[in-house]
Protein backbone atom coordinates (compact mmCIF):
# COMPACT_ATOMS: atom_id res chain seq x y z
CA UNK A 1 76.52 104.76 101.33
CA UNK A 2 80.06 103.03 100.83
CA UNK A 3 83.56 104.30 100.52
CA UNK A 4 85.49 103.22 97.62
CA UNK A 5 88.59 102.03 98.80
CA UNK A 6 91.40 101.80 96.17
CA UNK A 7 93.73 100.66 98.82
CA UNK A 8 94.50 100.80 102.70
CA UNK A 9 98.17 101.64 102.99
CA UNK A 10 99.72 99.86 106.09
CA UNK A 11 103.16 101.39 106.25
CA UNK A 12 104.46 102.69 109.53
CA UNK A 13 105.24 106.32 107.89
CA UNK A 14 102.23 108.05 106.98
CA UNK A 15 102.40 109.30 103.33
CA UNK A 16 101.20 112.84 102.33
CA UNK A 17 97.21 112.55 101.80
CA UNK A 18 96.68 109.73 104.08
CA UNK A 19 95.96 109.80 107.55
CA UNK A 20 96.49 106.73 110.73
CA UNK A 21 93.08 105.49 112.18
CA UNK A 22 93.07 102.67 114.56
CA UNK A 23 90.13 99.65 114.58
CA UNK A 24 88.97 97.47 116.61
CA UNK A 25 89.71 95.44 119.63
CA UNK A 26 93.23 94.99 118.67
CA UNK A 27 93.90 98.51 117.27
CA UNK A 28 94.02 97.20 114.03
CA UNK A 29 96.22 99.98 112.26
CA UNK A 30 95.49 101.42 108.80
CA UNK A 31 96.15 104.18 106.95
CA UNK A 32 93.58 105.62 104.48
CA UNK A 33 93.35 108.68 102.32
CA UNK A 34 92.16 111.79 103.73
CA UNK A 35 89.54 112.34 101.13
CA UNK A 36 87.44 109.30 103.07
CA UNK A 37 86.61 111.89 105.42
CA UNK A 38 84.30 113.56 103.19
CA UNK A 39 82.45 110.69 103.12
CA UNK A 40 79.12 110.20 104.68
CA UNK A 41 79.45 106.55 105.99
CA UNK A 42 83.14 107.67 107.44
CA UNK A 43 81.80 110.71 109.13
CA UNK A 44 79.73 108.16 111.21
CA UNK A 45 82.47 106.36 111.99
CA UNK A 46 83.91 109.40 113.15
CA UNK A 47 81.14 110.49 115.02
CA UNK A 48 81.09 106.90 117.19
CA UNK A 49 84.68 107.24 117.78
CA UNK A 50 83.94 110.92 119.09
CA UNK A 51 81.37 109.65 121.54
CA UNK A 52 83.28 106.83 122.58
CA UNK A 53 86.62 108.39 122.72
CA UNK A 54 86.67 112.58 122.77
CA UNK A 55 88.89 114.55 121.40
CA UNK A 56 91.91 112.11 123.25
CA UNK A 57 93.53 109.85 120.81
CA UNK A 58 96.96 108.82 122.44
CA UNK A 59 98.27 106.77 119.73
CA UNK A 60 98.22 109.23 117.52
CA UNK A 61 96.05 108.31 115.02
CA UNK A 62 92.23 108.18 115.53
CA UNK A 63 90.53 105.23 117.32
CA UNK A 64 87.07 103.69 115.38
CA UNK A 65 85.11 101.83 117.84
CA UNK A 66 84.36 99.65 115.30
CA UNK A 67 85.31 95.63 114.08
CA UNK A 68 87.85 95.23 111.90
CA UNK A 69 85.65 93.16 109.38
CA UNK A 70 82.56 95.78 109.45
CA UNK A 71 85.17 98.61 109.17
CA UNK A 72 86.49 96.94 105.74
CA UNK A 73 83.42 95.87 104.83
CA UNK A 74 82.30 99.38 105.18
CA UNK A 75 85.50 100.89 103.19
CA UNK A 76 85.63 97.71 100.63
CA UNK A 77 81.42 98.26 99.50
């Protein structure tokens, strides 16, 4: 299942509602509602970022282990 995404916000202050993740090789920042993490497809995404990260996210947003093209693609469908 995809996430509609009506937009990805890349501002450097988070808005209310949204939340920081960071993708790929680069850390590819975007910032994305919080209601994507009801989603099924972004849970996974969590999930892989737990395994491959923990509970340690320095940048202070959350790291996907994920490419930045498959990430949107996964948001966008």
């Amino acid at each position: 299942m995809a996430i509609r995404l009506p937009r990805i916000v890349s501002v450097k202050k988070v808005p209310k509602g949204y939340f920081a993740v960071y993708v790929g090789e680069y850390q590819k920042r975007f910032v994305i509602p919080v209601s994507f993490l009801n989603q099924p497809s972004f849970q996974d995404l969590l999930g892989l970022s737990e395994e491959e990260f923990g509970y340690s996210h320095p940048t202070g947003g959350l790291r996907i282990p994920c490419n930045e093209d498959i990430f949107l693609k996964l948001l966008l469908a």
